[in-house]
PDB file of N, CA and C in Angstrom:
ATOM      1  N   UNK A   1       0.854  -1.186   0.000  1.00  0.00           N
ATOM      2  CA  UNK A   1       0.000   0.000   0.000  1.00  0.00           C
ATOM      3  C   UNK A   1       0.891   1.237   0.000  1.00  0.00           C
ATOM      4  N   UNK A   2       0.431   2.076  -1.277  1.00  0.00           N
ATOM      5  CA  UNK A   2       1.349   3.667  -0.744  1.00  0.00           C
ATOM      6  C   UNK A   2       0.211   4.711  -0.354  1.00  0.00           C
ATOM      7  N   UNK A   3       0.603   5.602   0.649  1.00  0.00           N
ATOM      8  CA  UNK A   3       0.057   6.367   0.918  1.00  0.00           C
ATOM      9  C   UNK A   3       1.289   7.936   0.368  1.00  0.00           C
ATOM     10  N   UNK A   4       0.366   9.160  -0.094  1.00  0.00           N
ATOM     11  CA  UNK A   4       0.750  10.404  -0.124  1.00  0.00           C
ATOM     12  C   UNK A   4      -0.222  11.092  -0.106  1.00  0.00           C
ATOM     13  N   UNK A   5       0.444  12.721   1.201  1.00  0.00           N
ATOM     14  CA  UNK A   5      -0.071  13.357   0.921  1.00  0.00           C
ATOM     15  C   UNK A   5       0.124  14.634   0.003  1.00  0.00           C
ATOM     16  N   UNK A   6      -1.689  15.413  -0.129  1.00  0.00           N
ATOM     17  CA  UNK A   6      -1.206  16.653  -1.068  1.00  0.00           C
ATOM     18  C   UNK A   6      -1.779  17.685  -0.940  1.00  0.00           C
ATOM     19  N   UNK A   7      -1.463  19.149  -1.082  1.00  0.00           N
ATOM     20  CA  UNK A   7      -2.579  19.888  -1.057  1.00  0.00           C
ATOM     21  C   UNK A   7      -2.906  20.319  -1.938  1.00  0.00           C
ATOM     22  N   UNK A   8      -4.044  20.593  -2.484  1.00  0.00           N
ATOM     23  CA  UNK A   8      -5.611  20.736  -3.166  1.00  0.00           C
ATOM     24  C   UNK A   8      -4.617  22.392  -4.039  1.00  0.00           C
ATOM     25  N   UNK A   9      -3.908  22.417  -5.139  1.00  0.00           N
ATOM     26  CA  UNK A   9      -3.403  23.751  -5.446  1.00  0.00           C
ATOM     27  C   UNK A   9      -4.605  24.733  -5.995  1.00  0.00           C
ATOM     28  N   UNK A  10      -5.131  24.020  -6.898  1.00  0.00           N
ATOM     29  CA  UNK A  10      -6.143  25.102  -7.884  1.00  0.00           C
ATOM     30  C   UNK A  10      -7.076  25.750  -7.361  1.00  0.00           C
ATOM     31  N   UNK A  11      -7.674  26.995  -7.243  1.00  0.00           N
ATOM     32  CA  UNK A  11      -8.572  27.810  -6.192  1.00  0.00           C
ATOM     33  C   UNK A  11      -9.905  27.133  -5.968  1.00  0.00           C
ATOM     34  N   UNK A  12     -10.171  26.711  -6.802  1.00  0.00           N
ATOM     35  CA  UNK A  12     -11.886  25.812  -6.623  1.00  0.00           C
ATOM     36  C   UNK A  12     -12.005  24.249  -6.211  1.00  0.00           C
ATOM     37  N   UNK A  13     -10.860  24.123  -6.103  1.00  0.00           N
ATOM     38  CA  UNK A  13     -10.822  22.518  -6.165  1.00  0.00           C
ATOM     39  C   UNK A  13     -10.593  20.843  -6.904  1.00  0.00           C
ATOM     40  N   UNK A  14     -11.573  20.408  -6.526  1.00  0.00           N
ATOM     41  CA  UNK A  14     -11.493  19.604  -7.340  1.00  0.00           C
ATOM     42  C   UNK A  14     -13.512  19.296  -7.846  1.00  0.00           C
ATOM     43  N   UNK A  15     -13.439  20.255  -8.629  1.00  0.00           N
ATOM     44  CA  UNK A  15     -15.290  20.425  -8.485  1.00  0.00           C
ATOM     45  C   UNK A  15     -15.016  19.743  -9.915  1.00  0.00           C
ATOM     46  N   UNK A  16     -16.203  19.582 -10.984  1.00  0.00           N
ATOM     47  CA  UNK A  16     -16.112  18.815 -11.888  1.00  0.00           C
ATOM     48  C   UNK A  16     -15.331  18.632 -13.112  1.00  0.00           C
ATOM     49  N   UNK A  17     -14.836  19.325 -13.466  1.00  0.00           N
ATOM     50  CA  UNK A  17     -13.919  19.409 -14.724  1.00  0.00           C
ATOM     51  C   UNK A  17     -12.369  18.997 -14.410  1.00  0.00           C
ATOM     52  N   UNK A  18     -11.844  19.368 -13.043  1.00  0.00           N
ATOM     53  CA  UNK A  18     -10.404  18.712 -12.627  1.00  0.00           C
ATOM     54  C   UNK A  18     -10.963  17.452 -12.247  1.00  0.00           C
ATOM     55  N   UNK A  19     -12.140  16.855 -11.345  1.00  0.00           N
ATOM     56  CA  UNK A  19     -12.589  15.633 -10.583  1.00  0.00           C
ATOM     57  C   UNK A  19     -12.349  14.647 -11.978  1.00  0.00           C
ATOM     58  N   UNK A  20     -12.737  15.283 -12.880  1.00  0.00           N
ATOM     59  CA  UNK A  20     -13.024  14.009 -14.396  1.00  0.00           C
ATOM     60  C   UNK A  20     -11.891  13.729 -14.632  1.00  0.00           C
ATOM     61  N   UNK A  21     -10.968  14.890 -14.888  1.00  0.00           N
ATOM     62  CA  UNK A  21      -9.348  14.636 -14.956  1.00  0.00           C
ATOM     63  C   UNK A  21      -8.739  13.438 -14.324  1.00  0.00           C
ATOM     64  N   UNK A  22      -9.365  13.705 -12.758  1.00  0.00           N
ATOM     65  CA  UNK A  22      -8.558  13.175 -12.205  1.00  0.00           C
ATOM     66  C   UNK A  22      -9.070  11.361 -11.842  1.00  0.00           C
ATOM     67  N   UNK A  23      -9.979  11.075 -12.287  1.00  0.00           N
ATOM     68  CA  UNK A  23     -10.802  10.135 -12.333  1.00  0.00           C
ATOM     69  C   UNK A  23     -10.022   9.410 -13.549  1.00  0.00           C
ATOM     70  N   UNK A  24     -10.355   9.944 -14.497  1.00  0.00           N
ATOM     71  CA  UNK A  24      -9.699   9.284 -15.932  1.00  0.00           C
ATOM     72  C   UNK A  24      -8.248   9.041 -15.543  1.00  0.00           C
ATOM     73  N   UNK A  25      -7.267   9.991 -15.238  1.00  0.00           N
ATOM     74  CA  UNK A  25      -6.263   9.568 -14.500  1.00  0.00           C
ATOM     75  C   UNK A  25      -5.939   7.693 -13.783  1.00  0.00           C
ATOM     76  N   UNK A  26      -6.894   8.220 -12.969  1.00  0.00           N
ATOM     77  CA  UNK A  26      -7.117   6.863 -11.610  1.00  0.00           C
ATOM     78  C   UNK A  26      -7.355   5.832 -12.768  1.00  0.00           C
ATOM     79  N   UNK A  27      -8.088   5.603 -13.451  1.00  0.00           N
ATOM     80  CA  UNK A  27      -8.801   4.575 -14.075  1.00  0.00           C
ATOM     81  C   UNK A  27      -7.696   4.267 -15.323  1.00  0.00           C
ATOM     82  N   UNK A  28      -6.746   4.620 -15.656  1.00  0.00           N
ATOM     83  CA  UNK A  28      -5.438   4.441 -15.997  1.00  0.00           C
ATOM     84  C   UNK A  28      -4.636   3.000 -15.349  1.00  0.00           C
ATOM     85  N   UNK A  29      -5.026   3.086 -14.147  1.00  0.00           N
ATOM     86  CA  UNK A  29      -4.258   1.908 -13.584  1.00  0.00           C
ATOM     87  C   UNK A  29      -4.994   0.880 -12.958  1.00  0.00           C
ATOM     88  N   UNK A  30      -4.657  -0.261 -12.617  1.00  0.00           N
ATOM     89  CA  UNK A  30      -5.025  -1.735 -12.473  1.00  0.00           C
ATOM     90  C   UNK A  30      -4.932  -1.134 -10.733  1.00  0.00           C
ATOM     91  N   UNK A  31      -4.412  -0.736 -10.023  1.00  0.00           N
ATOM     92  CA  UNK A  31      -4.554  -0.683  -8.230  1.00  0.00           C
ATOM     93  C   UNK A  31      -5.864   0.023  -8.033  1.00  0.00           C
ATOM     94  N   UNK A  32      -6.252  -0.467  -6.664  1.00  0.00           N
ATOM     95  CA  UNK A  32      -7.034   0.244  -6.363  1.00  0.00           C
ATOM     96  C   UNK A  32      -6.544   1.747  -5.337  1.00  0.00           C
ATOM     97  N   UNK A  33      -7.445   2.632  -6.059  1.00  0.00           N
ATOM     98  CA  UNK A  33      -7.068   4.109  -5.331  1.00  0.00           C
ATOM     99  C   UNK A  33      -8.586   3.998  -4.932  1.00  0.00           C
ATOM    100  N   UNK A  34      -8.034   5.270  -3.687  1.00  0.00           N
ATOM    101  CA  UNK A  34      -8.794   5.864  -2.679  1.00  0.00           C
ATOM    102  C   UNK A  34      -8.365   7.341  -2.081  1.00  0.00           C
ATOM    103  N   UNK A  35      -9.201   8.157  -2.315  1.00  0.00           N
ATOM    104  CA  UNK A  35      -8.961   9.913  -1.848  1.00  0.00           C
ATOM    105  C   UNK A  35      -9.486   9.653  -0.378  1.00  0.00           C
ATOM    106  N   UNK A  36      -8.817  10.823  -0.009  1.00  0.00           N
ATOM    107  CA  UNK A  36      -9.188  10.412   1.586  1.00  0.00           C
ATOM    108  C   UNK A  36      -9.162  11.965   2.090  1.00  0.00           C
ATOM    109  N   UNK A  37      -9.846  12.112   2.708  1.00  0.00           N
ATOM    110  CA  UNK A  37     -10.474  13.989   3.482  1.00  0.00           C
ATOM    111  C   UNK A  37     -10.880  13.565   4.961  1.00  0.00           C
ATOM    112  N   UNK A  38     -10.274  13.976   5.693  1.00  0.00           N
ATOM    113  CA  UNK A  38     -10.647  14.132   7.195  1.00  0.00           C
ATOM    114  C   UNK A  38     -11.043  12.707   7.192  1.00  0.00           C
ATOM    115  N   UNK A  39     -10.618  12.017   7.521  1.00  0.00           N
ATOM    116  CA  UNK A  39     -11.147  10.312   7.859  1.00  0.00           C
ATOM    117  C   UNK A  39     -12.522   9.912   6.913  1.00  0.00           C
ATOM    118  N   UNK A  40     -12.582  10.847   5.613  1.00  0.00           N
ATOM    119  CA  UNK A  40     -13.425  10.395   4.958  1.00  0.00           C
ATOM    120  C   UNK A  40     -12.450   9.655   3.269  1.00  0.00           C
ATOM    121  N   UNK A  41     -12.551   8.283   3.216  1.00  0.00           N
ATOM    122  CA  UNK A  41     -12.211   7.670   1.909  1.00  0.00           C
ATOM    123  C   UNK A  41     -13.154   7.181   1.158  1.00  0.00           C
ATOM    124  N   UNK A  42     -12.823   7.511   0.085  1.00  0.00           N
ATOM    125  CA  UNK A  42     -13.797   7.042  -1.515  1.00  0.00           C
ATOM    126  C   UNK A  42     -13.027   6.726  -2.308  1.00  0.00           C
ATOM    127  N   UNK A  43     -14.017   5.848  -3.402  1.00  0.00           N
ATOM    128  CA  UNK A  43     -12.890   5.503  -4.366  1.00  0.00           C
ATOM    129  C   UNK A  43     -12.674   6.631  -5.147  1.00  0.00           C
ATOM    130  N   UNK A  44     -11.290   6.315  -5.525  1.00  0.00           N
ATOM    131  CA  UNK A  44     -10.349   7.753  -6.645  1.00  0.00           C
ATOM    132  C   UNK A  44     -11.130   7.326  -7.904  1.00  0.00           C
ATOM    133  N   UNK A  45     -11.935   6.240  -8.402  1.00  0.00           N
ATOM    134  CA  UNK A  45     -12.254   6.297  -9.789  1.00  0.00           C
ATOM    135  C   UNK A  45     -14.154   6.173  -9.843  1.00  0.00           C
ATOM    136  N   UNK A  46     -14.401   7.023  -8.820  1.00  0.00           N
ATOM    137  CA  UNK A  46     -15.899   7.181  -8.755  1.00  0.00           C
ATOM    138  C   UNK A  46     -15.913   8.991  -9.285  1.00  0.00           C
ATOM    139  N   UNK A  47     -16.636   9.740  -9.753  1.00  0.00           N
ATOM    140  CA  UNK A  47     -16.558  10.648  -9.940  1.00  0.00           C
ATOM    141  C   UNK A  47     -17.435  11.186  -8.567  1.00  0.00           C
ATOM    142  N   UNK A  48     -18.982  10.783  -8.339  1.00  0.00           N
ATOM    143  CA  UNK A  48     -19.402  11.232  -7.352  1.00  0.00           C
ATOM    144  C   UNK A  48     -18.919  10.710  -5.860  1.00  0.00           C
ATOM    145  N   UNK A  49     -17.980  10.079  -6.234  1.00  0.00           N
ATOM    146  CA  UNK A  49     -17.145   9.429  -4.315  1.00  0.00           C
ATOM    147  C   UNK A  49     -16.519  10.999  -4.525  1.00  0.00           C
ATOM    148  N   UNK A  50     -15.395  11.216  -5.237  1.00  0.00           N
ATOM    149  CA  UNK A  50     -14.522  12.432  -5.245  1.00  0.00           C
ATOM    150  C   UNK A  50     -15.351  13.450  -5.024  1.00  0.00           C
ATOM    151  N   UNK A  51     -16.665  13.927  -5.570  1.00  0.00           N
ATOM    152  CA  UNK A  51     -17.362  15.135  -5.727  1.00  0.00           C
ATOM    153  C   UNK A  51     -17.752  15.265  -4.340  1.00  0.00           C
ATOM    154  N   UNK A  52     -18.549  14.304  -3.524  1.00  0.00           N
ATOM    155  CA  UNK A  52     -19.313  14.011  -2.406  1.00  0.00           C
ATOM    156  C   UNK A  52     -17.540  14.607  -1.275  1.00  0.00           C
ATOM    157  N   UNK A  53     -16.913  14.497  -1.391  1.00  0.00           N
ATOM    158  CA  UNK A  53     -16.061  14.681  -0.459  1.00  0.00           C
ATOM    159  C   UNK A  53     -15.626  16.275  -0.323  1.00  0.00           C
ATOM    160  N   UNK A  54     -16.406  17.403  -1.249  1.00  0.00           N
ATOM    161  CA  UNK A  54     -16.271  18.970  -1.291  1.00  0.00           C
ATOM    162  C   UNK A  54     -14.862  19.064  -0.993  1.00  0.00           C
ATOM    163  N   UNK A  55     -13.791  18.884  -1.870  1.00  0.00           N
ATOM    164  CA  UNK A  55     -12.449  19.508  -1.811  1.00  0.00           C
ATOM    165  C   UNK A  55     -12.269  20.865  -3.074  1.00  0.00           C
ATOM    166  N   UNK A  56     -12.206  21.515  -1.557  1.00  0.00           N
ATOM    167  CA  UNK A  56     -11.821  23.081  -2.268  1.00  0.00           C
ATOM    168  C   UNK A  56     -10.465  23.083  -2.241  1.00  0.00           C
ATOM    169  N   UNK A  57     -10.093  24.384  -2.952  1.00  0.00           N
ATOM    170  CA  UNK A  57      -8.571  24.644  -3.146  1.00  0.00           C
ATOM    171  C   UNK A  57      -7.830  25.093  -1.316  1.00  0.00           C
ATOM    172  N   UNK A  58      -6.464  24.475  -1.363  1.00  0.00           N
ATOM    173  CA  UNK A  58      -6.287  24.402   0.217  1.00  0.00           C
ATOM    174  C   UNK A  58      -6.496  23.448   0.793  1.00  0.00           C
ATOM    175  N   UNK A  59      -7.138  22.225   0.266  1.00  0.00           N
ATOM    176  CA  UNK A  59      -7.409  20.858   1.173  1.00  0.00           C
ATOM    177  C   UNK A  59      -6.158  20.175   1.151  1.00  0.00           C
ATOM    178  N   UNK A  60      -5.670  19.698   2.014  1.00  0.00           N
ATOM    179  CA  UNK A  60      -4.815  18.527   2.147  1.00  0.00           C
ATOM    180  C   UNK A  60      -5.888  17.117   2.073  1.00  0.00           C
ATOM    181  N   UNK A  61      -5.585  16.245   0.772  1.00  0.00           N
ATOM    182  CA  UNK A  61      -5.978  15.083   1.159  1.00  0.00           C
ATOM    183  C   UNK A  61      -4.375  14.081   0.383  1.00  0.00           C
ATOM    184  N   UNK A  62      -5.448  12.778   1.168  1.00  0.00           N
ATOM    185  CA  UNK A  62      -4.069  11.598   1.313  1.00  0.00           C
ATOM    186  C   UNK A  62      -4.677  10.839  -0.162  1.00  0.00           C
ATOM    187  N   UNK A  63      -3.916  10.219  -1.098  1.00  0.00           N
ATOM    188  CA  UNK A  63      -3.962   9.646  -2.156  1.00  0.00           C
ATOM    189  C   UNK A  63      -3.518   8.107  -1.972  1.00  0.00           C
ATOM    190  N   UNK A  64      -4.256   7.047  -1.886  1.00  0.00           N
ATOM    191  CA  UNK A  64      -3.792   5.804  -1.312  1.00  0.00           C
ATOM    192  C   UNK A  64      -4.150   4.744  -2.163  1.00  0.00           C
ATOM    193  N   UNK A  65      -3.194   3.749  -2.628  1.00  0.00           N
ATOM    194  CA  UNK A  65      -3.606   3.195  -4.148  1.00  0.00           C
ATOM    195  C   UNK A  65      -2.701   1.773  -2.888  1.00  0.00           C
ATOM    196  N   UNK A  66      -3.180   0.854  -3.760  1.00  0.00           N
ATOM    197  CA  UNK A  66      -2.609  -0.612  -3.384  1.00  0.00           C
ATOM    198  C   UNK A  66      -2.869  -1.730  -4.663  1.00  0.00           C
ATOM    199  N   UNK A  67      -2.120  -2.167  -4.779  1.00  0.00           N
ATOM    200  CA  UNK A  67      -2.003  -3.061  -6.063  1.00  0.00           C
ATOM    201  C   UNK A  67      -0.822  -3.027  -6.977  1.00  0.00           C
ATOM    202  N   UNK A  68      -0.547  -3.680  -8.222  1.00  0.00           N
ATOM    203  CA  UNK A  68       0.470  -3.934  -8.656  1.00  0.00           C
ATOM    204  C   UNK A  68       1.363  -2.514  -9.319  1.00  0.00           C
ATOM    205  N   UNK A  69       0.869  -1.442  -9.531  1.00  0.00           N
ATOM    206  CA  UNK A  69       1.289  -0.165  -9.909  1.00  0.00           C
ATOM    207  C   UNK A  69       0.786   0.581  -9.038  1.00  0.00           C
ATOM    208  N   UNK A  70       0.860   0.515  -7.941  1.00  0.00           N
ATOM    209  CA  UNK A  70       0.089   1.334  -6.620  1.00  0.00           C
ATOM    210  C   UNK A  70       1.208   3.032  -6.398  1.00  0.00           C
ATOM    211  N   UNK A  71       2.619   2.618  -6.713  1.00  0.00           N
ATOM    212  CA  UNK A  71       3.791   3.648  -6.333  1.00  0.00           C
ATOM    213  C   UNK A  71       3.677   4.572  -8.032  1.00  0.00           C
ATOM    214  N   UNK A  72       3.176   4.226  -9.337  1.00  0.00           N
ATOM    215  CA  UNK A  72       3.201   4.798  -9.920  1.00  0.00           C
ATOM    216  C   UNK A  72       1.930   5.747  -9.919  1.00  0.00           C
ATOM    217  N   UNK A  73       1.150   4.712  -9.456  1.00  0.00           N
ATOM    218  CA  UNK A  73      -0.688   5.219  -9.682  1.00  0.00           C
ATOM    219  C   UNK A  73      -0.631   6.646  -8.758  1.00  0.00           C
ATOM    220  N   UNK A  74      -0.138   6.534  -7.442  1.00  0.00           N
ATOM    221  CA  UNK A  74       0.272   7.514  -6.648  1.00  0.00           C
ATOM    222  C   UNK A  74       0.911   8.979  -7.323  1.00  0.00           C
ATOM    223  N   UNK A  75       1.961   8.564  -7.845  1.00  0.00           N
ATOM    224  CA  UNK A  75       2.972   9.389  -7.817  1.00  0.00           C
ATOM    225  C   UNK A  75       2.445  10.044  -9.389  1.00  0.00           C
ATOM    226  N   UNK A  76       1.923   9.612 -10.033  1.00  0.00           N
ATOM    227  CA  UNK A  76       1.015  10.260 -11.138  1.00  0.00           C
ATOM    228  C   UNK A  76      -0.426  10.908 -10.650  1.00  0.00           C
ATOM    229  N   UNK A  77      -0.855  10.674  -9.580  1.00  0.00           N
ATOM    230  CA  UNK A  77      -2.338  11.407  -8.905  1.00  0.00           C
ATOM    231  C   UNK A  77      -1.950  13.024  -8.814  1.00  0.00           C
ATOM    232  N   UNK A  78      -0.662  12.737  -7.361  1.00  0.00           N
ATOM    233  CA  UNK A  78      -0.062  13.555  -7.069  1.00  0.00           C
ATOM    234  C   UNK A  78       0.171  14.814  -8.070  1.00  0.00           C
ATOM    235  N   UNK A  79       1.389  14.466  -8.806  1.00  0.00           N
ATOM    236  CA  UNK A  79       1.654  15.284  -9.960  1.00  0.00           C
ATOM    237  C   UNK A  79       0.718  15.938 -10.726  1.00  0.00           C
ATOM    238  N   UNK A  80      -0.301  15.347 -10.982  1.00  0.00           N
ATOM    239  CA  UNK A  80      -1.855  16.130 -11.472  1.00  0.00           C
ATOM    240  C   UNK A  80      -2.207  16.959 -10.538  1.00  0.00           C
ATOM    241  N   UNK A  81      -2.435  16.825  -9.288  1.00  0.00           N
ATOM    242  CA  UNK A  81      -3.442  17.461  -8.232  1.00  0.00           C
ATOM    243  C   UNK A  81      -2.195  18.889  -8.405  1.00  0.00           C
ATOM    244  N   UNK A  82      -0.937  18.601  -8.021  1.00  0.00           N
ATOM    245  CA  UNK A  82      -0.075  19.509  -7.724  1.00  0.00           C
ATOM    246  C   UNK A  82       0.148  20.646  -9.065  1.00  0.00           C
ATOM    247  N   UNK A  83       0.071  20.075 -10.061  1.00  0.00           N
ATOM    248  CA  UNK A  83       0.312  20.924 -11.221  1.00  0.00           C
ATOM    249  C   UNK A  83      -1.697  22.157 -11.508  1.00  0.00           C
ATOM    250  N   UNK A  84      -2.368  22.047 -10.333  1.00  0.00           N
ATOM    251  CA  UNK A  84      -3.318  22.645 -10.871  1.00  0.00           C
ATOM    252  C   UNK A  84      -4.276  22.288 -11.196  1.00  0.00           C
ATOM    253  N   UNK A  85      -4.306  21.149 -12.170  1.00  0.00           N
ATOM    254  CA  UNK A  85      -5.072  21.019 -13.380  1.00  0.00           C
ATOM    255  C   UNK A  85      -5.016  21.784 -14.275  1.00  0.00           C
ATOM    256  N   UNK A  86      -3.935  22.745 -14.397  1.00  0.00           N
ATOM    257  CA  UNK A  86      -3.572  23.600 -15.778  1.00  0.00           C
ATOM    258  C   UNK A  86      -4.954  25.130 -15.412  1.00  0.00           C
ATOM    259  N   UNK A  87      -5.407  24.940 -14.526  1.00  0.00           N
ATOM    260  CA  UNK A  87      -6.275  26.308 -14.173  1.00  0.00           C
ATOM    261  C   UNK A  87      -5.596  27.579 -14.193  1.00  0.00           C
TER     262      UNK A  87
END
């Protein structure tokens, strides 16, 4: 299992147009991911798990993938969330 955390860069979040991004992302890989907000986890490749969890810009959440590409699946979430979404 890898766990990382990140904080939320782009001013609005992750409301629908980065969430899809970042969904299509997730669904890229064979592990299972999970976003995680205040002791709340959903799956990373649900669009309404991610939406239901209201991450505005400024959130720290944890990115937690387990399975056979779990350290790449991660470390490619990351790099998306951190770059913005190009906003």
């Amino acid at each position: 299992m890898c766990v990382k955390k990140v904080m939320v860069q782009n001013q609005v979040g992750l409301h629908a147009r980065p969430a899809t991004f970042f969904i299509q992302k997730a669904n890229e890989f064979k592990s299972s991911i999970w976003v995680e907000k205040e002791e709340r986890r959903v799956n990373a490749k649900s669009l309404l798990g991610v939406l239901s969890l209201g991450i505005v810009g400024g959130t720290q959440i944890d990115i937690i993938a387990d399975g056979s590409d779990e350290q790449e699946a991660v470390d490619s979430l990351v790099a998306l969330v951190e770059s913005g979404f190009a906003e």
